[in-house]
N, C-alpha and C. Protein backbone atom coordinates (compact mmCIF):
# COMPACT_ATOMS: atom_id res chain seq x y z
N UNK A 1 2.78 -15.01 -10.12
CA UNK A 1 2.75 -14.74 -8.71
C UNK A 1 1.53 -13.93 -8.33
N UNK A 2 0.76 -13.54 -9.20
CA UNK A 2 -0.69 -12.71 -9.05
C UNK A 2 -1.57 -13.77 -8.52
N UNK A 3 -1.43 -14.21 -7.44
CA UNK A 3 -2.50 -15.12 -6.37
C UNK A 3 -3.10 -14.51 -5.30
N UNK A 4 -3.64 -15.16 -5.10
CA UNK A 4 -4.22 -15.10 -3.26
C UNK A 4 -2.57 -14.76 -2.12
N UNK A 5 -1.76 -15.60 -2.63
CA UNK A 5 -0.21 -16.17 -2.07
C UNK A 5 0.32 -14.77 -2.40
N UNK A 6 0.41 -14.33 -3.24
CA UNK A 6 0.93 -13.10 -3.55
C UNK A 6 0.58 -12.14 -3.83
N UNK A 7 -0.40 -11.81 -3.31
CA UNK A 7 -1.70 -10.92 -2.36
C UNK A 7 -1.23 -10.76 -1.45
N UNK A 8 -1.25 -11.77 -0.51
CA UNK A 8 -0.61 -12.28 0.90
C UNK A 8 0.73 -11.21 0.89
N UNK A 9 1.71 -11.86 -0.07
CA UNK A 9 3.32 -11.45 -0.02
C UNK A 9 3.01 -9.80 -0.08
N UNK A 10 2.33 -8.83 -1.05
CA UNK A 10 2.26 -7.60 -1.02
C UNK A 10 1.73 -6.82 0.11
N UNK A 11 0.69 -7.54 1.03
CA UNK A 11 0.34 -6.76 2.16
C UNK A 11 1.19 -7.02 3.16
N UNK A 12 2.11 -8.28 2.84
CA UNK A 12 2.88 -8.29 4.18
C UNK A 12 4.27 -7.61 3.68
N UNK A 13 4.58 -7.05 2.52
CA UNK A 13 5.38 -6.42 2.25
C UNK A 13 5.18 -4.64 2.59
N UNK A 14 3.98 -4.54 2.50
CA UNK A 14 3.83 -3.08 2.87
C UNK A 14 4.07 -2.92 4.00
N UNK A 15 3.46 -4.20 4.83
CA UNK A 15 3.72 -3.74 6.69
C UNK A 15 5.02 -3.51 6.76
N UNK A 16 5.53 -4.47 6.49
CA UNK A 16 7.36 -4.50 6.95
C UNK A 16 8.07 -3.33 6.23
N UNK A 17 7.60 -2.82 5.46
CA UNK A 17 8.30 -1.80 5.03
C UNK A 17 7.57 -0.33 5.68
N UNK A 18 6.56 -0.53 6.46
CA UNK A 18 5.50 0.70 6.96
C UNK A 18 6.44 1.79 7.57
N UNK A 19 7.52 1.64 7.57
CA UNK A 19 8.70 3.13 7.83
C UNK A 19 9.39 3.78 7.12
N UNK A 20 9.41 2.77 5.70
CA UNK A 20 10.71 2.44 4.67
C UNK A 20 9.85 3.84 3.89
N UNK A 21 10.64 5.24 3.84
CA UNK A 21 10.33 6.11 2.40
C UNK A 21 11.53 6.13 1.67
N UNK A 22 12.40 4.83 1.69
CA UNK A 22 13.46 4.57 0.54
C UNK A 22 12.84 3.18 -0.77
N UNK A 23 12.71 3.58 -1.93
CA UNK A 23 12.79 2.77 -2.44
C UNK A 23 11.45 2.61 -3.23
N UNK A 24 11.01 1.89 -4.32
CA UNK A 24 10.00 1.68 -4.81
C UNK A 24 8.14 0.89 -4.08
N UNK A 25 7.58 1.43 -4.53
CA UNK A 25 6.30 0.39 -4.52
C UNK A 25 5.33 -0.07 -5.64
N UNK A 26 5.14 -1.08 -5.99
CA UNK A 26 4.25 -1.69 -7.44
C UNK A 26 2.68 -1.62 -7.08
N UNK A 27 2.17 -1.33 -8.23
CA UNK A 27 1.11 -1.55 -7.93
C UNK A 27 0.01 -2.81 -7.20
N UNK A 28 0.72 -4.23 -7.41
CA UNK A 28 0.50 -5.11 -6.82
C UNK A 28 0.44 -4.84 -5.25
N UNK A 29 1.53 -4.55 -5.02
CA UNK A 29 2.00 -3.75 -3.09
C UNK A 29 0.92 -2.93 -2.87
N UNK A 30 0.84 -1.96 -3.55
CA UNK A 30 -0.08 -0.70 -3.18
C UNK A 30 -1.72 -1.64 -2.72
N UNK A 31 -2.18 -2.39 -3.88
CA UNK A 31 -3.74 -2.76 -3.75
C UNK A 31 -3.36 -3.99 -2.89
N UNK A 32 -2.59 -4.57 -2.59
CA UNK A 32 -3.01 -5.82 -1.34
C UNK A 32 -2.84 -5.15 -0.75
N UNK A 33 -1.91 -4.02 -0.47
CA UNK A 33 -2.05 -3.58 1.10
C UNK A 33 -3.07 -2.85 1.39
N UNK A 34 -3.52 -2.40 0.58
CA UNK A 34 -5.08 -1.31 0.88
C UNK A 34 -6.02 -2.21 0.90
N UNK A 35 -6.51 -3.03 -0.30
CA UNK A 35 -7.72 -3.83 -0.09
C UNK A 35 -7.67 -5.09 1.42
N UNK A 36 -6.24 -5.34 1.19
CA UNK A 36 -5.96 -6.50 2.67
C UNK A 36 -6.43 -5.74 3.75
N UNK A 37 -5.63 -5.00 4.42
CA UNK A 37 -6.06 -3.86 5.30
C UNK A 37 -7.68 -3.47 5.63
N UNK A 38 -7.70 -3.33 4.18
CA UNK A 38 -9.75 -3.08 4.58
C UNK A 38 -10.52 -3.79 4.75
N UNK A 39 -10.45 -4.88 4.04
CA UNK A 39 -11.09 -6.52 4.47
C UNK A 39 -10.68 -6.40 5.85
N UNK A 40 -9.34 -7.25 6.59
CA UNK A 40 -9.21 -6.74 8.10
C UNK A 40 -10.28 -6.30 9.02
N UNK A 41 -9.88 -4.65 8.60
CA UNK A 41 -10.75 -4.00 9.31
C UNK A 41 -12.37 -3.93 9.27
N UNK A 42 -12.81 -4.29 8.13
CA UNK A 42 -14.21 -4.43 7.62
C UNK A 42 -15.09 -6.04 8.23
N UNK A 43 -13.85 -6.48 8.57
CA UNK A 43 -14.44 -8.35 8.95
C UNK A 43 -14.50 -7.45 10.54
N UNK A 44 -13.08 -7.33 11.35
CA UNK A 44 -13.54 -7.23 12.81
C UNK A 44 -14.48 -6.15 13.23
N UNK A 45 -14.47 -5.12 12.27
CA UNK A 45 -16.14 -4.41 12.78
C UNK A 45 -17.19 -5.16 12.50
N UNK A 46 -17.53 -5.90 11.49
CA UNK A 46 -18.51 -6.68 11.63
C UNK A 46 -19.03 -7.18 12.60
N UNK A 47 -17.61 -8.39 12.62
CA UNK A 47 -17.94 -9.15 13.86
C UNK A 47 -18.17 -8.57 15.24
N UNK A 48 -17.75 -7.13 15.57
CA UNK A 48 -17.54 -7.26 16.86
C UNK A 48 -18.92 -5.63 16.74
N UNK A 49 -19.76 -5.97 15.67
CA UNK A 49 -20.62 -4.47 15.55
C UNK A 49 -21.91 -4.53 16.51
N UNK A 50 -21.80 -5.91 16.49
CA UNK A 50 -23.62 -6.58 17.23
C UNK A 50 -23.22 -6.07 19.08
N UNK A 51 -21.98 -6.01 19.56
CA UNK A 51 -21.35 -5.76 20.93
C UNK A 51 -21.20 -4.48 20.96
N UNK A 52 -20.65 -4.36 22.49
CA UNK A 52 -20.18 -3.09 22.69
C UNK A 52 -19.43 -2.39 22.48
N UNK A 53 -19.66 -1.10 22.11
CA UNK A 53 -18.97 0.23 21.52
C UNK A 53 -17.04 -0.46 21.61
N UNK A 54 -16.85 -0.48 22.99
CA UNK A 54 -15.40 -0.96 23.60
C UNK A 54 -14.65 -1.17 22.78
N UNK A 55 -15.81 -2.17 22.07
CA UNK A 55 -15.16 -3.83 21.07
C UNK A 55 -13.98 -2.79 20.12
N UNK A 56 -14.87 -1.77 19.77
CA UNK A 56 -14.01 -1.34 18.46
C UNK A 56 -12.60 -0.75 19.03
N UNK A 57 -12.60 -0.15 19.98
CA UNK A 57 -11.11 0.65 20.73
C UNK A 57 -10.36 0.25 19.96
N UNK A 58 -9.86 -1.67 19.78
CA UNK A 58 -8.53 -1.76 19.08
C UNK A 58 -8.35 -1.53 18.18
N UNK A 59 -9.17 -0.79 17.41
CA UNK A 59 -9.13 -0.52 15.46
C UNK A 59 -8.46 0.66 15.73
N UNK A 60 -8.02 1.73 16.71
CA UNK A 60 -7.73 2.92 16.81
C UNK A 60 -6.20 2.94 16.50
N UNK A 61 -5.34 2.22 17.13
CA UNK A 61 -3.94 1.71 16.44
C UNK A 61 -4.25 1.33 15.36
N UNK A 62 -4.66 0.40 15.17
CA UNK A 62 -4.62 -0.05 13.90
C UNK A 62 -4.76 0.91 12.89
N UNK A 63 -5.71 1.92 12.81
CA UNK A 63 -6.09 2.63 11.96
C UNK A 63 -4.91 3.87 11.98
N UNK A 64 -4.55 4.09 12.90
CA UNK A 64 -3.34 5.01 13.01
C UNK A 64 -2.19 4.23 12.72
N UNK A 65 -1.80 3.00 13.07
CA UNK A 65 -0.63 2.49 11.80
C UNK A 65 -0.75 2.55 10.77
N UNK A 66 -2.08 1.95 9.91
CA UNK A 66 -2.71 2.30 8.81
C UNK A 66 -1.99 3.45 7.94
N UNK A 67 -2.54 4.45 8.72
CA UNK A 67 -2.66 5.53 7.92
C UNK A 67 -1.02 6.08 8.13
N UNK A 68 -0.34 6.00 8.53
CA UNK A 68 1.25 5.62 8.65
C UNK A 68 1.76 5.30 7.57
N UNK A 69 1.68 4.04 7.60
CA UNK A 69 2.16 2.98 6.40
C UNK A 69 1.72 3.21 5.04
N UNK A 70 0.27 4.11 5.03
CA UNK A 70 0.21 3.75 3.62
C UNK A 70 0.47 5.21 3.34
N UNK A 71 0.64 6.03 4.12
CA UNK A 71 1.28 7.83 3.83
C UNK A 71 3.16 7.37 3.54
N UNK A 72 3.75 6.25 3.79
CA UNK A 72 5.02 5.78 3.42
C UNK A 72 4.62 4.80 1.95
N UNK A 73 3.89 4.09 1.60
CA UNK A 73 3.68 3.36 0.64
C UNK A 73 2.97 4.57 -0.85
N UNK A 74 2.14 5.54 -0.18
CA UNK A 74 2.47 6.22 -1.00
C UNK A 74 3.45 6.85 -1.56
N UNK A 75 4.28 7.27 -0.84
CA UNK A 75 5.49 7.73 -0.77
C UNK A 75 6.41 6.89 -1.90
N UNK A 76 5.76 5.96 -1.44
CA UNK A 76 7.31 4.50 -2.71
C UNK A 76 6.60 4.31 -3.72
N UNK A 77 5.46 4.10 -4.07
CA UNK A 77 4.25 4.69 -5.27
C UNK A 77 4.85 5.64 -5.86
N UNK A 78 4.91 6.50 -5.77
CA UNK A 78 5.22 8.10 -6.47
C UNK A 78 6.15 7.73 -6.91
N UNK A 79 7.31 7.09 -6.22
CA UNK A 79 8.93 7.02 -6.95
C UNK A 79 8.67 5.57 -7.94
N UNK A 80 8.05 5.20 -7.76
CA UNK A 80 7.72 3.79 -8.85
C UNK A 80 7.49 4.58 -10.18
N UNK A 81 6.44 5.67 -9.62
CA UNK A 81 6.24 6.28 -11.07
C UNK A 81 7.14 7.68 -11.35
N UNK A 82 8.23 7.84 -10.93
CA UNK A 82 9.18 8.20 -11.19
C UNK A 82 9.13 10.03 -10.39
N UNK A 83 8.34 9.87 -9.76
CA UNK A 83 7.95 11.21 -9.15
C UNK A 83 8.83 11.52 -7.76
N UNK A 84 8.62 12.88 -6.98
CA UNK A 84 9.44 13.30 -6.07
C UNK A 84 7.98 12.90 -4.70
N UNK A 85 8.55 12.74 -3.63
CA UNK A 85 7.56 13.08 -2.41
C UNK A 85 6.95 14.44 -2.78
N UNK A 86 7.22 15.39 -3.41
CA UNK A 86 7.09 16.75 -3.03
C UNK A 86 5.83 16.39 -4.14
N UNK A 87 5.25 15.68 -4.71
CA UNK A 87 4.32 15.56 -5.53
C UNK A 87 2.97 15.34 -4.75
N UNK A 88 3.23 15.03 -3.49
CA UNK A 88 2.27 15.03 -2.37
C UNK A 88 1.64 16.60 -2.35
N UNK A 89 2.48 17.34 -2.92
CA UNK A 89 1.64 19.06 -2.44
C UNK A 89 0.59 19.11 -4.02
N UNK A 90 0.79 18.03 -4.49
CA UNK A 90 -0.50 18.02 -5.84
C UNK A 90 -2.11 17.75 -5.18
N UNK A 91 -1.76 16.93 -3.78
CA UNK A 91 -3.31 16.24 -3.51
C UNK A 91 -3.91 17.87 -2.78
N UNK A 92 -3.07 19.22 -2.45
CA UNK A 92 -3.93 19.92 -1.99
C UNK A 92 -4.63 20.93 -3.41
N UNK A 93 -4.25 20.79 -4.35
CA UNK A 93 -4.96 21.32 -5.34
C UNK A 93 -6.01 20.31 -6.13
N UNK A 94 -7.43 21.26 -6.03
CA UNK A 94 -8.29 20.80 -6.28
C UNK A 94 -7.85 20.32 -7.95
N UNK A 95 -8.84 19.14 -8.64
CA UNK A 95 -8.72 18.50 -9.41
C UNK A 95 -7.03 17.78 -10.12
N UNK A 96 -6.18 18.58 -9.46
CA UNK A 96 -4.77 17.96 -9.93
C UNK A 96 -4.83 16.71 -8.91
N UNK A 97 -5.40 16.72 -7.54
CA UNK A 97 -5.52 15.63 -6.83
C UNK A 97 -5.84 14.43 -7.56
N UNK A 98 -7.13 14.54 -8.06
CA UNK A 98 -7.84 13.52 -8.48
C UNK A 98 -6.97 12.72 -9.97
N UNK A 99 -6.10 13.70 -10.51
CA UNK A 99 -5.21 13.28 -11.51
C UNK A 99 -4.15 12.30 -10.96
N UNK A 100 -3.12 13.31 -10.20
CA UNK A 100 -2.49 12.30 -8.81
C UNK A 100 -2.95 10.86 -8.62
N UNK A 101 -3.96 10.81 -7.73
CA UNK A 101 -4.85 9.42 -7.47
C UNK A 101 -4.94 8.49 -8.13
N UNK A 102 -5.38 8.72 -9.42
CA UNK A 102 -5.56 7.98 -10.80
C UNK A 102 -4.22 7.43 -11.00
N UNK A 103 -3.25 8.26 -11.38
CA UNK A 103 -1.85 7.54 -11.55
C UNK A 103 -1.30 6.76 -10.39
N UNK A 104 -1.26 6.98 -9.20
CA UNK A 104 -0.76 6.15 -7.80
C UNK A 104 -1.17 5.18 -8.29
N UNK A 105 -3.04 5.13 -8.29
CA UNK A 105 -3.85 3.32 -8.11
C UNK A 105 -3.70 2.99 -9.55
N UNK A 106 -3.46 3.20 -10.98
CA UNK A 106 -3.61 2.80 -11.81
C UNK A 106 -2.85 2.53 -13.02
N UNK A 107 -1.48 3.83 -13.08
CA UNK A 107 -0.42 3.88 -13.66
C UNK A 107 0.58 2.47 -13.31
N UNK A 108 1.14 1.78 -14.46
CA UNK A 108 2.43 1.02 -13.57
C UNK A 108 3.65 2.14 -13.70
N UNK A 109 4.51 2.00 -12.60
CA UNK A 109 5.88 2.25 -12.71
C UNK A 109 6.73 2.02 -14.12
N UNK A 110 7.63 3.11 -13.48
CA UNK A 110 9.06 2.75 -14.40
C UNK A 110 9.60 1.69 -14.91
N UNK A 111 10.19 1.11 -15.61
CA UNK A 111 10.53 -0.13 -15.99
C UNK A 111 11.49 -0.11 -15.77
N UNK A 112 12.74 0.72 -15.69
CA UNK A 112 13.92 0.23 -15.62
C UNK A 112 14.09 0.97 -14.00
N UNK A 113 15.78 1.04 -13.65
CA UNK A 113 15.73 1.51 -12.74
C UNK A 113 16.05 3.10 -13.11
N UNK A 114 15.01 3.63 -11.81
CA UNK A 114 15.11 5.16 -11.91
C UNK A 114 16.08 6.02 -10.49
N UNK A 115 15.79 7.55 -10.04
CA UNK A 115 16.50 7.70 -8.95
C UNK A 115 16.35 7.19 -7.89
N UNK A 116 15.05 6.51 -7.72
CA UNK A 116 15.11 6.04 -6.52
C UNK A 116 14.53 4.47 -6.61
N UNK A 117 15.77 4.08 -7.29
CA UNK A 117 16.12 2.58 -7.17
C UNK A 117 15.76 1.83 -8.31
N UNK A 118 16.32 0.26 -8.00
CA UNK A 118 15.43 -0.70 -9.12
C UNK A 118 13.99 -1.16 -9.11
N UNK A 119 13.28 -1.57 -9.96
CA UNK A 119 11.60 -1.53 -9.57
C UNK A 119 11.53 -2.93 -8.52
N UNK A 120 10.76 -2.49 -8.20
CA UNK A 120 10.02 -4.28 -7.33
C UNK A 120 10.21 -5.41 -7.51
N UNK A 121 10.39 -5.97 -6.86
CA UNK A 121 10.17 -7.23 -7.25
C UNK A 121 9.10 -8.18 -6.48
N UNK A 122 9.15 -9.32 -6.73
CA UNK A 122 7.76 -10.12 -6.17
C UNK A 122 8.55 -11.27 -6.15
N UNK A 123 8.70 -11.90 -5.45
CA UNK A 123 9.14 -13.25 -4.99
C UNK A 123 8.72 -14.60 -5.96
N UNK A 124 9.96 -14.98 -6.56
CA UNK A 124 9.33 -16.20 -7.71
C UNK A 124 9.21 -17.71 -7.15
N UNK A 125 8.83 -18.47 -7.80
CA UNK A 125 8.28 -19.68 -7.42
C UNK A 125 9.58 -20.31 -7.80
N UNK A 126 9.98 -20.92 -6.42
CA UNK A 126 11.08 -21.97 -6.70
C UNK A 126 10.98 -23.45 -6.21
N UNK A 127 11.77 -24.61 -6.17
CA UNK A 127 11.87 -25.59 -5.18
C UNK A 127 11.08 -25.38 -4.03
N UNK A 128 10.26 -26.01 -3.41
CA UNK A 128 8.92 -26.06 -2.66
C UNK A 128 8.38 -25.02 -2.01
N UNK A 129 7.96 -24.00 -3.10
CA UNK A 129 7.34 -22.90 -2.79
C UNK A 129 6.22 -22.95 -4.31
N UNK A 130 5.02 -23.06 -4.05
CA UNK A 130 4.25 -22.84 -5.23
C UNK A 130 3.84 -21.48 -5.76
């Protein structure tokens, strides 16, 4: 399920869950929704960079859902890797941050199920779905 298709499925899984601080997030979830998101935003500034200032206004929601959703996707990150929200007070100490970070984008999760829930799943290929 590591496609383009299920690329797709992880960024549209982060949106729909952009409220949800119950439950896990995989690392698959975490990087489509960040890299999807930035492509997004990186194509319509492009396009709209040669015009007027205006053009950009609508990135301002966007960027404030953004940063919403992925302050909740971190949130389900941490518990993937078996951690509390309260592990968020690590990013204000210098260099424990950068430890933090490393494990969010690079660690996988738990394997089995932990306190806060069973791990992820990703949608399998069945009867006319490739």
């Amino acid at each position: 399920m590591r496609t383009l298709a299920g690329c797709f499925w992880g960024w549209k899984q982060g949106w729909r869950r952009a409220l949800d601080l119950e439950g896990r997030a995989g690392l698959w979830e975490y990087w489509c929704f960040k890299l999807g998101n930035a492509l997004l935003a990186g194509l319509y500034a492009f396009v709209v960079d040669t015009g007027p200032d205006f053009l950009l206004y609508p990135l301002y929601p966007f960027y404030l859902a953004w940063g919403l959703a992925s302050f909740t996707l971190l949130i389900r990150r941490l518990h993937d890797l078996g951690l509390s929200a309260l592990a968020l007070l690590f990013y204000l100490v210098p260099l424990l941050n950068l430890v933090l970070m490393a494990m969010v984008a690079f660690f996988p999760g738990e394997r089995g199920t932990n306190p806060y829930g069973p791990p992820p799943r990703f949608p399998q290929p069945g009867p006319g779905r490739a």
